[in-house]
N, C-alpha and C. Protein backbone atom coordinates (compact mmCIF):
# COMPACT_ATOMS: atom_id res chain seq x y z
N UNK A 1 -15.84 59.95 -30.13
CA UNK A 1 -17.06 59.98 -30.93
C UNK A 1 -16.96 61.03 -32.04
N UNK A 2 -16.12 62.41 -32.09
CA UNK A 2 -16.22 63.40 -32.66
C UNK A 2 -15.56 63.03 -34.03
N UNK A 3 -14.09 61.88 -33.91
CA UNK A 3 -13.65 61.13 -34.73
C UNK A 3 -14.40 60.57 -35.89
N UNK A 4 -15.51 59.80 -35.78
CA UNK A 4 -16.54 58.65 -35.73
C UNK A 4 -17.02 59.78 -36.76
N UNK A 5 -17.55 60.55 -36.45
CA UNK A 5 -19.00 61.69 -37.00
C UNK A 5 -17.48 62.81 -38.47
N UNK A 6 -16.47 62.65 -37.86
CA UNK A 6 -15.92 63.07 -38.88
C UNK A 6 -15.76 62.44 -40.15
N UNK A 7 -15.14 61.21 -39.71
CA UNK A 7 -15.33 59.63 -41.33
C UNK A 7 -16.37 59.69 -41.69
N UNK A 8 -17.22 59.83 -40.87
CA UNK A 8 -18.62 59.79 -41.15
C UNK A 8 -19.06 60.60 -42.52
N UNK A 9 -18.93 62.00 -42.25
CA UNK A 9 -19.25 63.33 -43.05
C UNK A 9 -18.38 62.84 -44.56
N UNK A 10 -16.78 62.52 -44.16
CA UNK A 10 -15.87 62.71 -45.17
C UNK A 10 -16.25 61.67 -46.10
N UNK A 11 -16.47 60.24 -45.39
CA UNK A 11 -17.31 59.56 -46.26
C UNK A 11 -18.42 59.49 -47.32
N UNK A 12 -19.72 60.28 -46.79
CA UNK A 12 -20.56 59.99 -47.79
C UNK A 12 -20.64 61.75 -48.62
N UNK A 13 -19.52 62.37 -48.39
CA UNK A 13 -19.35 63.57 -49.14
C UNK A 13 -18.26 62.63 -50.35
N UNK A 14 -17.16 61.97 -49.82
CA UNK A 14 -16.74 61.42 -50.76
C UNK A 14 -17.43 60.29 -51.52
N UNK A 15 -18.55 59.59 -51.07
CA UNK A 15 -19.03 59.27 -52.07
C UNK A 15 -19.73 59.92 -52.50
N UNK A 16 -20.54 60.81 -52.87
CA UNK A 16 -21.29 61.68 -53.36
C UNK A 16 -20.48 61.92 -54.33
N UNK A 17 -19.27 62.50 -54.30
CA UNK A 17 -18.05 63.00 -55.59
C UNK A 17 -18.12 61.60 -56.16
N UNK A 18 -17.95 60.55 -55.60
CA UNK A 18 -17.70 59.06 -56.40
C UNK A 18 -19.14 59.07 -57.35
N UNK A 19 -20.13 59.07 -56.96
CA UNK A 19 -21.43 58.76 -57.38
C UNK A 19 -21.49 60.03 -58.46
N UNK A 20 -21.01 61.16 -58.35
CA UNK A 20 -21.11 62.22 -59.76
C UNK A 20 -20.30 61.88 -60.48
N UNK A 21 -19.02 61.62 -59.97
CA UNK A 21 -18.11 61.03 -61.15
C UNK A 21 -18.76 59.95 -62.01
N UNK A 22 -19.38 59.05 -61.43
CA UNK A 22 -19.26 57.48 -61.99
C UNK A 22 -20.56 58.14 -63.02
N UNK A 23 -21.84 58.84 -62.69
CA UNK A 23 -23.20 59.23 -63.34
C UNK A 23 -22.82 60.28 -64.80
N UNK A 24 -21.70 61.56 -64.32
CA UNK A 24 -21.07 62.63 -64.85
C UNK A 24 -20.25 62.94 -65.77
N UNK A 25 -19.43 62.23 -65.13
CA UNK A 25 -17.98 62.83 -65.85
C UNK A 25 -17.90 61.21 -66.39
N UNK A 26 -17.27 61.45 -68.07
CA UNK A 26 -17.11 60.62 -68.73
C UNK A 26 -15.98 61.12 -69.68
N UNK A 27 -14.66 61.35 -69.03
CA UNK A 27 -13.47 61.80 -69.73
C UNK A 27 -12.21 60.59 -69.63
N UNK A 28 -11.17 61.37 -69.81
CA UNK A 28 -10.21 60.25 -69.75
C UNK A 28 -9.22 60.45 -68.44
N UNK A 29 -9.44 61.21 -67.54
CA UNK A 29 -8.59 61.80 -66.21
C UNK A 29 -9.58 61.62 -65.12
N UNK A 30 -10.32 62.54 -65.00
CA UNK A 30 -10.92 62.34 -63.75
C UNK A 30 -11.58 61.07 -63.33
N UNK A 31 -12.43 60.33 -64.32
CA UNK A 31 -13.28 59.14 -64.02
C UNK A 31 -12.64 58.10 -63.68
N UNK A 32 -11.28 57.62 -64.31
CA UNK A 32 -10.55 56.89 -64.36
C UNK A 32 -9.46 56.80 -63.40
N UNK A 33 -8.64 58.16 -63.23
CA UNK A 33 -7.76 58.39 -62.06
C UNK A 33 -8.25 58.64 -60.99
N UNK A 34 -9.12 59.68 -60.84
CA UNK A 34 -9.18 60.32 -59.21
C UNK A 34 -9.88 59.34 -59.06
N UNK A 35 -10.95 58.92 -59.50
CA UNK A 35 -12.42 58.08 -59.11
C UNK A 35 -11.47 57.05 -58.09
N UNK A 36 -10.85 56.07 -59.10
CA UNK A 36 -9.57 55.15 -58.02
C UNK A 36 -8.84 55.72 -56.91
N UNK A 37 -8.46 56.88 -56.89
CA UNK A 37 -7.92 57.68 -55.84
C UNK A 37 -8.33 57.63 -54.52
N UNK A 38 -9.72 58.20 -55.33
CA UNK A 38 -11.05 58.88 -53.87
C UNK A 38 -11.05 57.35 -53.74
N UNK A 39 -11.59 56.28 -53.83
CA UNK A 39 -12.02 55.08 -53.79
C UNK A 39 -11.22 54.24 -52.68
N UNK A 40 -10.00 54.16 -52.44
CA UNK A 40 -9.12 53.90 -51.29
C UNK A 40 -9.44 54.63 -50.03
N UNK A 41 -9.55 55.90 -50.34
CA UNK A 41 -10.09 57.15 -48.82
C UNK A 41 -11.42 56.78 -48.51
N UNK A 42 -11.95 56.63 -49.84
CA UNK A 42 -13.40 56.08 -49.07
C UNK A 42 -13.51 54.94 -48.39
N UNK A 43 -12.68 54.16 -48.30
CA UNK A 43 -12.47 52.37 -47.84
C UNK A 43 -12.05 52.94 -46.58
N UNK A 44 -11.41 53.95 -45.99
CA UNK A 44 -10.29 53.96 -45.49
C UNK A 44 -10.97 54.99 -44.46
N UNK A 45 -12.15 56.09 -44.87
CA UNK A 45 -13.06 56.66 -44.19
C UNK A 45 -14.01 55.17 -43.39
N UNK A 46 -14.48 54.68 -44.18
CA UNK A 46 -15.96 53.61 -44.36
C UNK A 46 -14.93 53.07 -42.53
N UNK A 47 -13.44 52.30 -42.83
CA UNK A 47 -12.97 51.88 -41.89
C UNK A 47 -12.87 52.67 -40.56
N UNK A 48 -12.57 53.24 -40.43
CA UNK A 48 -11.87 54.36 -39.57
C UNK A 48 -13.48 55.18 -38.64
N UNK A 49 -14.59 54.91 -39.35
CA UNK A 49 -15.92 54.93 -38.75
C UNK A 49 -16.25 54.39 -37.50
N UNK A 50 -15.83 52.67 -37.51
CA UNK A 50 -15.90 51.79 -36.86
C UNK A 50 -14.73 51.64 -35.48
N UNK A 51 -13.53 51.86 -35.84
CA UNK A 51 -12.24 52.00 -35.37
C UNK A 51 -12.02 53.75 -34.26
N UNK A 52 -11.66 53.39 -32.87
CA UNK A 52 -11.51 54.18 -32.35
C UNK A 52 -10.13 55.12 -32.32
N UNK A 53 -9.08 53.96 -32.27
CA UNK A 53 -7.59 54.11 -32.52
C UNK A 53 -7.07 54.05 -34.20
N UNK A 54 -6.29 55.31 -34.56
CA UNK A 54 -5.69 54.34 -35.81
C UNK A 54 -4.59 53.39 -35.88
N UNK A 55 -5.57 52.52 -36.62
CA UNK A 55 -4.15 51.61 -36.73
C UNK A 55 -2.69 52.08 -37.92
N UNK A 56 -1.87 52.18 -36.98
CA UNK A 56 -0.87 52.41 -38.21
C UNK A 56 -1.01 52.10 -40.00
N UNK A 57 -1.28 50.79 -40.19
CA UNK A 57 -0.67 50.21 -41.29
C UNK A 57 -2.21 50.27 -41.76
N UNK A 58 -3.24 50.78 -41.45
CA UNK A 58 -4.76 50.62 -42.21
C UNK A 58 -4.49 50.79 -43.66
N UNK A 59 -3.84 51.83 -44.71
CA UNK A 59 -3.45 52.39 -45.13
C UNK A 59 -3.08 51.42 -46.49
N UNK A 60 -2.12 50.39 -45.86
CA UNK A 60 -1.03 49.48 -46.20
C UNK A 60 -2.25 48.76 -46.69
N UNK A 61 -3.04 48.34 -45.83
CA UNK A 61 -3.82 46.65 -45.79
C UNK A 61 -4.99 47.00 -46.91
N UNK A 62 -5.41 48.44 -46.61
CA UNK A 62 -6.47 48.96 -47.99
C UNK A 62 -6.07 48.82 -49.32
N UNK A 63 -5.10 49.25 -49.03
CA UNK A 63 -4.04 49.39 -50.63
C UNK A 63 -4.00 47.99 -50.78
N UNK A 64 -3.71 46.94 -50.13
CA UNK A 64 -3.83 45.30 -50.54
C UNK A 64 -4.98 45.33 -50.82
N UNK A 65 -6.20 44.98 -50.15
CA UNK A 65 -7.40 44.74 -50.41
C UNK A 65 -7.80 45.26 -52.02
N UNK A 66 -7.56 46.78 -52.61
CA UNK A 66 -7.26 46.94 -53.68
C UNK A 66 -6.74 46.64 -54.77
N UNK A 67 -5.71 46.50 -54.73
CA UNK A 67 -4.41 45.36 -55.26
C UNK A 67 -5.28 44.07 -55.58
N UNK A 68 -6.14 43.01 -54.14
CA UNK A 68 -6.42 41.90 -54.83
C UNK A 68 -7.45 42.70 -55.39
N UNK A 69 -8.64 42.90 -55.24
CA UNK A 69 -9.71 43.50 -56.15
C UNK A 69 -9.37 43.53 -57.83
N UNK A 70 -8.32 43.76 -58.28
CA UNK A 70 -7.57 44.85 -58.99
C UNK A 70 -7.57 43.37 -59.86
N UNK A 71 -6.30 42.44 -58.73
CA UNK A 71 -6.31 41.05 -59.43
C UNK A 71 -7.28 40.09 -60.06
N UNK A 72 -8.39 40.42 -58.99
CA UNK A 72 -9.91 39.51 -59.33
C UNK A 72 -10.31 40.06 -60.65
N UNK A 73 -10.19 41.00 -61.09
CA UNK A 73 -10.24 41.88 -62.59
C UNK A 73 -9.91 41.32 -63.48
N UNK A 74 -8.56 40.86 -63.18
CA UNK A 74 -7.34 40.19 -63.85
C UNK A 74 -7.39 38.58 -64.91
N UNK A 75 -8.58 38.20 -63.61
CA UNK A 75 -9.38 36.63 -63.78
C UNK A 75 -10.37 37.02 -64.25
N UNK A 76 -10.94 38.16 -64.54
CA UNK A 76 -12.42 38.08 -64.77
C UNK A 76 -13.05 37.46 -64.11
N UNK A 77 -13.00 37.71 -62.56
CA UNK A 77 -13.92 36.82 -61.68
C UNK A 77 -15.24 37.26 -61.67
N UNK A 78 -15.75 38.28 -62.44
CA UNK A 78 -17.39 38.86 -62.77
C UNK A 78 -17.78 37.81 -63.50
N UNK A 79 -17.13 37.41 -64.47
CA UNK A 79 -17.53 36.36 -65.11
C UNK A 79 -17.45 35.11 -65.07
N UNK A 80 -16.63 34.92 -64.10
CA UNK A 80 -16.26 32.99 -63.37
C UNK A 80 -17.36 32.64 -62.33
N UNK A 81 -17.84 33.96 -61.92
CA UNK A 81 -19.10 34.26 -60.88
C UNK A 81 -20.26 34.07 -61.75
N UNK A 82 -20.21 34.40 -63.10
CA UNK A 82 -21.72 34.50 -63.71
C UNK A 82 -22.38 35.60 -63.44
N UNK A 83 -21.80 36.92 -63.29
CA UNK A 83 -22.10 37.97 -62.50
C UNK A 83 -22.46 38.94 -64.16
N UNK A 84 -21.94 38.37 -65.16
CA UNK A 84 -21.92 39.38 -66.51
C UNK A 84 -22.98 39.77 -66.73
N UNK A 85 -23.99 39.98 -66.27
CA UNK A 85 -25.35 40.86 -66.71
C UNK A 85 -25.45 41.84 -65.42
N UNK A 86 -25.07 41.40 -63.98
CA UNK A 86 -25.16 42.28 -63.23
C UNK A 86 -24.45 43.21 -63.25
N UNK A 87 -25.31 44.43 -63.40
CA UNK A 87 -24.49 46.14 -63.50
C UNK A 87 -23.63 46.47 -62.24
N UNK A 88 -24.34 45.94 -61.26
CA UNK A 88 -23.99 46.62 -59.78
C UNK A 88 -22.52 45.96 -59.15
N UNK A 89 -22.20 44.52 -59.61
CA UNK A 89 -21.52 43.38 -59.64
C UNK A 89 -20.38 44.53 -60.22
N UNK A 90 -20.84 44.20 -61.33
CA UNK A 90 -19.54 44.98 -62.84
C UNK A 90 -18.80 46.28 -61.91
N UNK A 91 -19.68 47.06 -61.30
CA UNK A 91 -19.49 48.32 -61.04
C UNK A 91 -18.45 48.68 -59.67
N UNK A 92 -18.92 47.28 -58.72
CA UNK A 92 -18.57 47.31 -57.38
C UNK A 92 -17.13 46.60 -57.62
N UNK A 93 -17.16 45.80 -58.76
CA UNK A 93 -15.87 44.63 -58.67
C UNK A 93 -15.28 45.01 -59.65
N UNK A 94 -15.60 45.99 -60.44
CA UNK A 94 -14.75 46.39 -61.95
C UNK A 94 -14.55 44.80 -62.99
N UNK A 95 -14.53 45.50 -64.27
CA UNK A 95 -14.49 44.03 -65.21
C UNK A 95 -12.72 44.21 -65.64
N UNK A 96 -11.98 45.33 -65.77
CA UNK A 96 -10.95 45.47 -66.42
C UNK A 96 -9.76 45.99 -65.52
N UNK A 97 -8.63 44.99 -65.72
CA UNK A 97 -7.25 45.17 -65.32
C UNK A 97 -6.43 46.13 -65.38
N UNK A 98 -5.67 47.46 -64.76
CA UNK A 98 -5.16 48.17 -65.16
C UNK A 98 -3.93 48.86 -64.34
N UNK A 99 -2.69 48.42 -64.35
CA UNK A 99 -1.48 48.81 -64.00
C UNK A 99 -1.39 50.22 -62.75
N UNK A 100 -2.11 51.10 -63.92
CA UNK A 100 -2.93 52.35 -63.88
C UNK A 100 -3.51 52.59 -62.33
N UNK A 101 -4.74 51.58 -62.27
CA UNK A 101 -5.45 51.63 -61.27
C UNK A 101 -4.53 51.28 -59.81
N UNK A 102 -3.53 49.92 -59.95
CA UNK A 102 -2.93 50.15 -58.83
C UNK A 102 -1.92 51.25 -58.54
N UNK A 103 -1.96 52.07 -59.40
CA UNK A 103 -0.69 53.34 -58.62
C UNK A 103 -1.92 54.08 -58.28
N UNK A 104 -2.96 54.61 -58.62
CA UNK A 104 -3.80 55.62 -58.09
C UNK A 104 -4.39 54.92 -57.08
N UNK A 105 -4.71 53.56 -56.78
CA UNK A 105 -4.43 53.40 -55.12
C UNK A 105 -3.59 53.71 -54.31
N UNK A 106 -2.48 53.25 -55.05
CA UNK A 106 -1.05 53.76 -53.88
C UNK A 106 -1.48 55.27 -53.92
N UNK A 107 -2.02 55.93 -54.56
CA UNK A 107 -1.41 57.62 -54.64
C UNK A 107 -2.82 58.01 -53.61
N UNK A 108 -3.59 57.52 -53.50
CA UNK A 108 -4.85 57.71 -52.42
C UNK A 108 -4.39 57.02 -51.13
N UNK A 109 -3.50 55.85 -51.09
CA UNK A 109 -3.16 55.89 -49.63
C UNK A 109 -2.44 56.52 -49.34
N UNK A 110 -1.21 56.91 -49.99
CA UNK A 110 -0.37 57.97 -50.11
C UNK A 110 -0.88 59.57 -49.32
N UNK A 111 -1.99 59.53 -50.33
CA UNK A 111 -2.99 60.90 -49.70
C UNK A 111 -3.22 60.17 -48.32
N UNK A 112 -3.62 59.79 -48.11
CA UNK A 112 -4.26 59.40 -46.31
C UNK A 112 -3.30 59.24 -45.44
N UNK A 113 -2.55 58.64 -45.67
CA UNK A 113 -1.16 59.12 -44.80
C UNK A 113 -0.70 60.48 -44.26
N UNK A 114 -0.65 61.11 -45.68
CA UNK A 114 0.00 62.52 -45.27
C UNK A 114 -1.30 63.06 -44.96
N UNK A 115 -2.36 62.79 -44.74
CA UNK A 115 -3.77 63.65 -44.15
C UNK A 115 -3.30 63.44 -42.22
N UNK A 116 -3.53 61.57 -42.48
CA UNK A 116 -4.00 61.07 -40.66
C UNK A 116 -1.89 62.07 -40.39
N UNK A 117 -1.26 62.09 -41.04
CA UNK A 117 0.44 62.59 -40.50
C UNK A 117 -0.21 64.11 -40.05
N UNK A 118 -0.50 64.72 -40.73
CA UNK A 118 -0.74 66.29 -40.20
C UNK A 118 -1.89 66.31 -39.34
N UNK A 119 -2.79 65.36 -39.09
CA UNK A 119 -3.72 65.24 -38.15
C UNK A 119 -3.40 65.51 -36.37
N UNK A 120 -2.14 64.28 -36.27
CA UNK A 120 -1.40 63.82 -35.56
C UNK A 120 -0.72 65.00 -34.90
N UNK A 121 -0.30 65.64 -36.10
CA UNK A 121 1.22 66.97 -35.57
C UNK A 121 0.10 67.87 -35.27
N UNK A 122 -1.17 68.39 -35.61
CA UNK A 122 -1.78 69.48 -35.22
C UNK A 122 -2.45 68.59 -33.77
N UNK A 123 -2.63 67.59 -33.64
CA UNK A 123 -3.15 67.50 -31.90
C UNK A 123 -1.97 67.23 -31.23
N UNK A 124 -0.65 66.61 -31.36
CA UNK A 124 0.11 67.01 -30.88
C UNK A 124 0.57 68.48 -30.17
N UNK A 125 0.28 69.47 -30.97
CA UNK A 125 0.44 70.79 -31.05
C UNK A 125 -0.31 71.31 -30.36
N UNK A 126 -2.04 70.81 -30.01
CA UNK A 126 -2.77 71.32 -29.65
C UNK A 126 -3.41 70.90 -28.42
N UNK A 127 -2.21 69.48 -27.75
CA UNK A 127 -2.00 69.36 -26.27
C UNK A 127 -1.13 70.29 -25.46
């Protein structure tokens, strides 16, 4: 349970940073890179809520789920949907394609890896 209440916290602290970024910051680094970054950990918190065990490859399958997202961009499926006036649509599904965006997924699962890896070695350590 102590697990559970931790995703928990890391979650809506990381969205909170998501939600200042997206309201805030309007540069060319942070909004654009980290925002995608944090955005995988937050998928990956949101999961790991629900989930008692980790699954190895969560990590892997987020970073897909991203990837297609990324693709649906690609099609302009906001707009094959008829979704182009909805803000929340635009916001949740992104309108624009960017090379960009899939490495700063990889680089946020990347981050979660080497987080749940040192997680692991400090309870290891601390049996």
């Amino acid at each position: 349970m102590k697990k559970h209440i931790q995703y928990m916290i890391a979650l809506i602290v990381l969205l909170l940073i998501e939600v200042i970024i997206a309201l805030f910051v309007h540069d060319r680094f942070i909004r654009p890179y980290i925002g995608d970054v944090l955005i995988v950990i937050v998928i990956y918190c949101f999961v790991r809520i629900f989930l008692q065990d980790r699954i190895k490859l969560l990590s892997v399958y987020i970073f897909l789920f991203a990837v297609v997202v990324e693709l649906l961009q690609f099609i302009n499926i906001v707009g094959l949907l008829g979704l182009n006036r909805n803000i929340l649509a635009k916001v949740i599904i992104g309108t624009s394609f960017d090379w960009k965006d899939v490495l700063c997924y990889a680089a946020g699962c990347v981050v979660i890896e080497i987080i749940e890896q040192r997680k692991e070695l400090n309870s290891r350590h601390d049996s």
